[in-house]
Protein backbone atom coordinates (compact mmCIF):
# COMPACT_ATOMS: atom_id res chain seq x y z
CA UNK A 1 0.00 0.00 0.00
CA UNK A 2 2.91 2.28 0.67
CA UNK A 3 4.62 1.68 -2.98
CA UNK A 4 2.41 4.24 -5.24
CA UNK A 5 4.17 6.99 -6.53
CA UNK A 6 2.76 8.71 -8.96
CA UNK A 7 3.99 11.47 -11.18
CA UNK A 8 4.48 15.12 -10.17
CA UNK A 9 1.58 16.15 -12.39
CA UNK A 10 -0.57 13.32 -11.15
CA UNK A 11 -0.08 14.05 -7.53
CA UNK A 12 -0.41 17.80 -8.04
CA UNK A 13 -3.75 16.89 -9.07
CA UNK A 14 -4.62 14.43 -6.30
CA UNK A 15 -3.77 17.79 -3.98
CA UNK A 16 -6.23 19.67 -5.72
CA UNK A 17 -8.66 17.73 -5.35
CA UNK A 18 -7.93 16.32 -1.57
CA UNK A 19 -8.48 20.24 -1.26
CA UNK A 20 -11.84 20.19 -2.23
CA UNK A 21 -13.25 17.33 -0.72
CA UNK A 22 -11.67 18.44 2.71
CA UNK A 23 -12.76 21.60 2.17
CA UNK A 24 -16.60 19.82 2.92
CA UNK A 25 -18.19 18.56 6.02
CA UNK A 26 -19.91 15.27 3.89
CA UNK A 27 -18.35 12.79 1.59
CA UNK A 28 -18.73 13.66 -1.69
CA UNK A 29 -18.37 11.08 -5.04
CA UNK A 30 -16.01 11.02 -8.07
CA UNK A 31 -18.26 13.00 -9.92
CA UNK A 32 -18.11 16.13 -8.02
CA UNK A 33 -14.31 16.37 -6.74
CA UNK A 34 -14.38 16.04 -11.30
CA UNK A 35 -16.20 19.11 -11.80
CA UNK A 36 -14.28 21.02 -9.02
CA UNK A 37 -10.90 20.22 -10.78
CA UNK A 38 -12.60 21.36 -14.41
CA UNK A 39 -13.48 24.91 -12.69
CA UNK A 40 -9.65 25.15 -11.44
CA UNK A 41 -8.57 24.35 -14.96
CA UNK A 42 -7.03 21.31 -14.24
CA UNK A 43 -8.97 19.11 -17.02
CA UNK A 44 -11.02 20.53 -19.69
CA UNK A 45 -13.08 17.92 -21.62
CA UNK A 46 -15.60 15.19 -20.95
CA UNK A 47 -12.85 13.09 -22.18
CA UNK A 48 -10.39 13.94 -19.11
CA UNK A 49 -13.52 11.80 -16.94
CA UNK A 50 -11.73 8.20 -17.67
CA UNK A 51 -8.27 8.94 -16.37
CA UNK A 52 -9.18 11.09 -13.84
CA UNK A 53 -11.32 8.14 -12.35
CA UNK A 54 -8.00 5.63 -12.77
CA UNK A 55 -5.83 7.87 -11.02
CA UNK A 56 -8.28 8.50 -7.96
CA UNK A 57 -8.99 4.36 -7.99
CA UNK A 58 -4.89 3.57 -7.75
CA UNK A 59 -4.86 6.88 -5.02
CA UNK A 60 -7.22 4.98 -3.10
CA UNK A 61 -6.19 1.55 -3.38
CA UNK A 62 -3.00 2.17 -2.36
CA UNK A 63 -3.48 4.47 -0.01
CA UNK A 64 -1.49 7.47 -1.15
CA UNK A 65 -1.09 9.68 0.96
CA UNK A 66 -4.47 10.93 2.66
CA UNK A 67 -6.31 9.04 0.17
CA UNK A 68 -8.44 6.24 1.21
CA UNK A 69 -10.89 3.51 0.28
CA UNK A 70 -13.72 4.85 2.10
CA UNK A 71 -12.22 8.69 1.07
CA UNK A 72 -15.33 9.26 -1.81
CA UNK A 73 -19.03 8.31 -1.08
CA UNK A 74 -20.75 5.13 -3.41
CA UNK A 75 -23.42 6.31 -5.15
CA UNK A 76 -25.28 2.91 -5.68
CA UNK A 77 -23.85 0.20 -2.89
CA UNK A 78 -24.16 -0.75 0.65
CA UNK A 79 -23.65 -3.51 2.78
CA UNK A 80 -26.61 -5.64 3.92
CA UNK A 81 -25.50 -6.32 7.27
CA UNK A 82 -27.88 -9.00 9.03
CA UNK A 83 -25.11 -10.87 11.33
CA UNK A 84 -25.11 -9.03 15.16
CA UNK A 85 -26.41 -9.94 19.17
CA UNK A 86 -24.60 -10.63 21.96
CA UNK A 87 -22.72 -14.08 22.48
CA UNK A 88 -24.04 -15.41 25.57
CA UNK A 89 -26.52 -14.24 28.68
CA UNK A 90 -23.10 -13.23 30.54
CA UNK A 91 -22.40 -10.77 27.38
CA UNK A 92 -25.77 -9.78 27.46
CA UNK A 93 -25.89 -9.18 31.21
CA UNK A 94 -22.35 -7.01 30.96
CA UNK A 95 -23.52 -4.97 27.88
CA UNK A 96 -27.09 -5.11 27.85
CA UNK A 97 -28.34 -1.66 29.57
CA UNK A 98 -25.94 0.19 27.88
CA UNK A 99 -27.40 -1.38 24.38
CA UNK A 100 -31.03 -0.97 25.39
CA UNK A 101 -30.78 2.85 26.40
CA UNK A 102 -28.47 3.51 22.99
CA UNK A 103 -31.78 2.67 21.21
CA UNK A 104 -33.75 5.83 22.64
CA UNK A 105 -34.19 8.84 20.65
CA UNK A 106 -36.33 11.69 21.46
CA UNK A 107 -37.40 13.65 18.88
CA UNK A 108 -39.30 17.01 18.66
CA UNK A 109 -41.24 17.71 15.40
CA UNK A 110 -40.84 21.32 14.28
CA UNK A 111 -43.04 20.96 11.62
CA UNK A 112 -45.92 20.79 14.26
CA UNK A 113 -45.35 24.80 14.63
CA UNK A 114 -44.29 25.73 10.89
CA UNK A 115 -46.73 27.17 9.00
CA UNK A 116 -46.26 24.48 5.43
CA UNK A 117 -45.31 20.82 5.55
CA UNK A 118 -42.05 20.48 3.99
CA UNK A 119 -40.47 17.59 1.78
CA UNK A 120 -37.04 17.69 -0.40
CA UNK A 121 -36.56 15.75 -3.57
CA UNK A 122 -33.48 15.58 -5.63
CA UNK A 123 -32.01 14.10 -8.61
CA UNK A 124 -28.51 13.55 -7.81
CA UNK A 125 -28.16 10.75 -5.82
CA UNK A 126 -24.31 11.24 -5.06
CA UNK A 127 -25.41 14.39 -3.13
CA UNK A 128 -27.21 12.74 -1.02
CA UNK A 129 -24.99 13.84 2.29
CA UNK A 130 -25.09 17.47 0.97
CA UNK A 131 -28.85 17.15 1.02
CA UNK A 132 -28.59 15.31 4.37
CA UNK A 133 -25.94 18.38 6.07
CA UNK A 134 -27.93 21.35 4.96
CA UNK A 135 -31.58 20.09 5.64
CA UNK A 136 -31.93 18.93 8.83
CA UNK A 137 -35.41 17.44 10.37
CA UNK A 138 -36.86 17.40 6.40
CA UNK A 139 -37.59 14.36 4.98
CA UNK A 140 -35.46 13.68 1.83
CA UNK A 141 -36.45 11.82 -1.20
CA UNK A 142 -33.11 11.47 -3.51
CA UNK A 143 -34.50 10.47 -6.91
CA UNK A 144 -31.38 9.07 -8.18
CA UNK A 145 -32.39 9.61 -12.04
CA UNK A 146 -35.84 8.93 -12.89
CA UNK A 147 -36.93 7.32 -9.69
CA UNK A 148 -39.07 3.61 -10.00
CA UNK A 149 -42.64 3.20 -9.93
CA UNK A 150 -42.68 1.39 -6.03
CA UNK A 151 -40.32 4.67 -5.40
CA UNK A 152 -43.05 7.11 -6.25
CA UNK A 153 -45.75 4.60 -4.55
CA UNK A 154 -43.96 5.15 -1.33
CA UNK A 155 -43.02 8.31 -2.16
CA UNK A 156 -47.41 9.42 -1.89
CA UNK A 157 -47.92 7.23 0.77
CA UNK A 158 -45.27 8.63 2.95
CA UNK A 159 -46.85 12.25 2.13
CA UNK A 160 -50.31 11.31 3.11
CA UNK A 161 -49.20 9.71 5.94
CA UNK A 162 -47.21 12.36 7.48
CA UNK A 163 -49.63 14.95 6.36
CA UNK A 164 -52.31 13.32 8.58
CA UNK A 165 -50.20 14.50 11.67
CA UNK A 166 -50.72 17.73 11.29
CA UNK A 167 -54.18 20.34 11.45
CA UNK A 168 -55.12 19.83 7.29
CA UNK A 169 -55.66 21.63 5.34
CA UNK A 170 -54.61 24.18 7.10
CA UNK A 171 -51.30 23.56 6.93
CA UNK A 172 -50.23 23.39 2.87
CA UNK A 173 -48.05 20.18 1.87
CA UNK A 174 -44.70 21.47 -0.18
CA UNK A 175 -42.08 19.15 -2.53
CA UNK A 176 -39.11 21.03 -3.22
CA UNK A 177 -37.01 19.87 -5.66
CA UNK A 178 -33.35 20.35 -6.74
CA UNK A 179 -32.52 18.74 -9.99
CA UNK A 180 -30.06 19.08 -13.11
CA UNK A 181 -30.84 22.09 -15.46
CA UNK A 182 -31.10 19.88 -19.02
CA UNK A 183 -34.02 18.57 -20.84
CA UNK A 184 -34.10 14.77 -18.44
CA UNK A 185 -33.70 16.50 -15.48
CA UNK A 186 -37.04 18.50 -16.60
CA UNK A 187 -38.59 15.47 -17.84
CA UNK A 188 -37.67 13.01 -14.10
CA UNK A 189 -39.52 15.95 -12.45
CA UNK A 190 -42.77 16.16 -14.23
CA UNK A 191 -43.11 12.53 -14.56
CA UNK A 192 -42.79 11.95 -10.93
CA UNK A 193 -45.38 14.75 -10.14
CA UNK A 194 -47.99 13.96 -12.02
CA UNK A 195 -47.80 10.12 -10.77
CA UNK A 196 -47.33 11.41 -7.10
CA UNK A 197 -49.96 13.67 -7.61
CA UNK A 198 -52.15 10.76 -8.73
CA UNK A 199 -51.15 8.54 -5.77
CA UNK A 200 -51.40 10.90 -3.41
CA UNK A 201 -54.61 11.84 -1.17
CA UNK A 202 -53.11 14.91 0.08
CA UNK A 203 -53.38 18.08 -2.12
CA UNK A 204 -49.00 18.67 -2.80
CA UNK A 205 -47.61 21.92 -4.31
CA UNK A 206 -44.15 20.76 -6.20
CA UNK A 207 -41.46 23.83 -7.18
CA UNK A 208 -38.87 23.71 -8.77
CA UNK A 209 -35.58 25.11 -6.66
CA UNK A 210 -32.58 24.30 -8.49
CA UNK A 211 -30.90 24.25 -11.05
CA UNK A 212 -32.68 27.58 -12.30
CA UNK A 213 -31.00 29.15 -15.46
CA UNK A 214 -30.66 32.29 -13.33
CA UNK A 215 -28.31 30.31 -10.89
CA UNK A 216 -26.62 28.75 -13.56
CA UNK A 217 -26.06 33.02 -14.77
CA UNK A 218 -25.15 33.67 -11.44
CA UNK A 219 -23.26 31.29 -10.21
CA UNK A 220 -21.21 30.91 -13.98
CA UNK A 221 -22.21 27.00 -13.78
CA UNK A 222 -20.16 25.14 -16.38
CA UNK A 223 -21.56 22.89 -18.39
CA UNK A 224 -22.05 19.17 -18.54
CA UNK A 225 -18.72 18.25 -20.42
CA UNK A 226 -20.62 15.15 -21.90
CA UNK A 227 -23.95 17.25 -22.78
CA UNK A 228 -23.04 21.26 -24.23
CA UNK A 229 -25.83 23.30 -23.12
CA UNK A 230 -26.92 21.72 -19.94
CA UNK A 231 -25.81 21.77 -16.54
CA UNK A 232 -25.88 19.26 -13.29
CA UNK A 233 -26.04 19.93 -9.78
CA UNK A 234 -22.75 18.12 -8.76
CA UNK A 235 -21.37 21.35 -10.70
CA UNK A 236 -21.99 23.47 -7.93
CA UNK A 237 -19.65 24.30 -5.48
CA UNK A 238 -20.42 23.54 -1.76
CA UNK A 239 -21.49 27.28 -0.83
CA UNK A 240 -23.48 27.64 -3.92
CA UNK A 241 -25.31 24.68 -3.05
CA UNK A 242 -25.92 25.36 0.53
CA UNK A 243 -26.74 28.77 -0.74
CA UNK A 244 -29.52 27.24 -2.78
CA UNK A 245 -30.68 24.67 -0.57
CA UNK A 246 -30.53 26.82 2.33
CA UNK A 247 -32.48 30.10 0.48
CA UNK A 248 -35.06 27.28 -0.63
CA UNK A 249 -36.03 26.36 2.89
CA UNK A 250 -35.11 29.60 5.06
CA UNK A 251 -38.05 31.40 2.90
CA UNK A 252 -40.57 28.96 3.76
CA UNK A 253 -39.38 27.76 7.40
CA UNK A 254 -38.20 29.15 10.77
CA UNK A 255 -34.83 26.91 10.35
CA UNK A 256 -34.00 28.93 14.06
CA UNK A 257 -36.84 26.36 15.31
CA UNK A 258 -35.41 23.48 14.02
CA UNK A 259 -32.37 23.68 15.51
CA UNK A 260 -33.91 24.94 18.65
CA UNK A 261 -36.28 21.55 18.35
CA UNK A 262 -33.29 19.38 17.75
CA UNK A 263 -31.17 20.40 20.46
CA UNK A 264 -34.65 19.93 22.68
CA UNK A 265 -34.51 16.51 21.49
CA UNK A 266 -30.94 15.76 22.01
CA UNK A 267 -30.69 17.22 25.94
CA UNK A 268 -34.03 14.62 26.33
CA UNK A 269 -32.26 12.23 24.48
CA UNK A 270 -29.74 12.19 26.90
CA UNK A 271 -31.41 12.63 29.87
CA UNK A 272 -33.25 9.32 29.52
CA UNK A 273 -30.90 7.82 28.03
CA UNK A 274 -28.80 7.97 31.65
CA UNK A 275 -32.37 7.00 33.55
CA UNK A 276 -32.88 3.92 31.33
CA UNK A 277 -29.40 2.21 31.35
CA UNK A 278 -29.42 2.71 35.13
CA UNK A 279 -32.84 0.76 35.34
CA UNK A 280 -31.53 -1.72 33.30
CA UNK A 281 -28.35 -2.36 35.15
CA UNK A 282 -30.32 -2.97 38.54
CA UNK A 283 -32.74 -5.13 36.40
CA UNK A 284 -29.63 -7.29 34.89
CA UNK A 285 -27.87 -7.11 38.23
CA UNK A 286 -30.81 -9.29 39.83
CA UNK A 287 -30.95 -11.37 36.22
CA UNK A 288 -30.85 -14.77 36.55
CA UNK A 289 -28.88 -16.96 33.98
């Protein structure tokens, strides 16, 4: 693992773009560190895509220098991981309280007090951290290209089911959605609303957030070095993202009572979590084999 060395040029680019994604508080994929090192010059062409995903494989496979296996986010995979419990009663005994209060999470609902009930949906799936840092207690719906038929089934049933927790209609149901600026990006969205829309029992407003082709103006958005004329999100940069994402929500929510629900939540959290696992350590204390 310690034997890569790669050329000056090459590792002058694997700087660059170590820059970027540590210049982030989420993993990001291949794609995106890609379109960072196009704005910096560093490739120019749809064409540079190939070996600028061999050199960041070998970075990461043989660990050169802060690169790493798990250094760029999979887009598509993850483990199924069924195996777990605890070996014996005497495991159980020893560990046990401290498992059982880990699983309590208290949770206060902001939307409860906001005046619209709020969803996100995106296209790009390998942003789905991004969408994860900068929209806290929203429920997400990453797309990931023209989402499946069960996806959008769920997709209205999860709507009308939150929607009935709240004072309706009263309280107006919102999809925001974040998606590439080209002619599929267009087409995934108004597919999946009319069929949602269809599905759904709840009356939904769906609006369109991003990419706009005033952002792409105003943030100079290059374009898709495979499609001339169009633009994706993984384009933007980190602030112009959370710039977008951030403008979408802070004009339709009180994002100050989020964060004052969530930290609520987390002090509760806490509290009980101390109260259970000392129940459950007098309880296993007096537990019998």
């Amino acid at each position: 693992m310690g034997d890569y060395n790669p050329r000056s040029e090459s590792r002058t680019i694997l700087d660059r773009a170590m820059e970027h994604i540590q210049s982030v508080n989420y993993r990001v994929s291949l794609r995106w560190v890609f379109y960072r090192l196009l704005q910096d010059g560093i490739y120019k062409t749809k064409e540079d895509y190939r070996p600028w995903k061999e050199l960041c494989a070998d970075a990461r496979r043989r660990f050169f220098g802060e690169w790493r296996p798990w250094t760029l986010m999979d887009e598509t995979r993850r483990i199924i991981q069924r195996g777990g419990g605890f070996a014996d009663v005497r495991h159980f005994k020893k560990y046990g309280a401290e498992f059982i209060a880990n699983q309590v999470t208290i949770e206060f609902n902001h939307f409860y007090q906001q005046k619209e009930l709020i969803f996100v949906g995106f296209e790009a799936r390998a942003m789905i951290e991004q969408f994860e840092f900068y929209s806290h207690g929203i429920d997400l719906f990453p797309f990931g290209g023209d989402p499946s038929i069960p996806f959008k089934w769920d997709i209205s049933k999860h709507i009308t089911t939150e929607s009935g927790r709240y004072e309706l209609p009263n309280k107006e149901v919102l999809v925001l959605y974040f998606g590439d600026r080209d002619d599929k990006g267009e087409e995934i969205f108004k597919g999946a609303e009319a069929i949602i829309r269809e599905w759904c029992k709840t009356p939904i407003r769906f609006e369109w957030c991003g990419l706009t082709k005033d952002q792409v103006a105003q943030y100079h958005i290059p374009e898709n070095p495979e499609k001339p004329g169009q633009y994706q999100w993984e384009a933007l940069s980190d602030p112009q993202a959370k710039e977008i994402i951030e403008g979408a929500l802070r004009s339709r929510l009180d994002l100050d009572l989020i964060k004052r629900c969530n930290q609520l939540g987390d002090k509760f959290t806490k509290k009980w979590r101390t109260k259970i696992k000392r129940f459950c350590e007098k309880e296993l204390s007096g537990e019998r084999r």
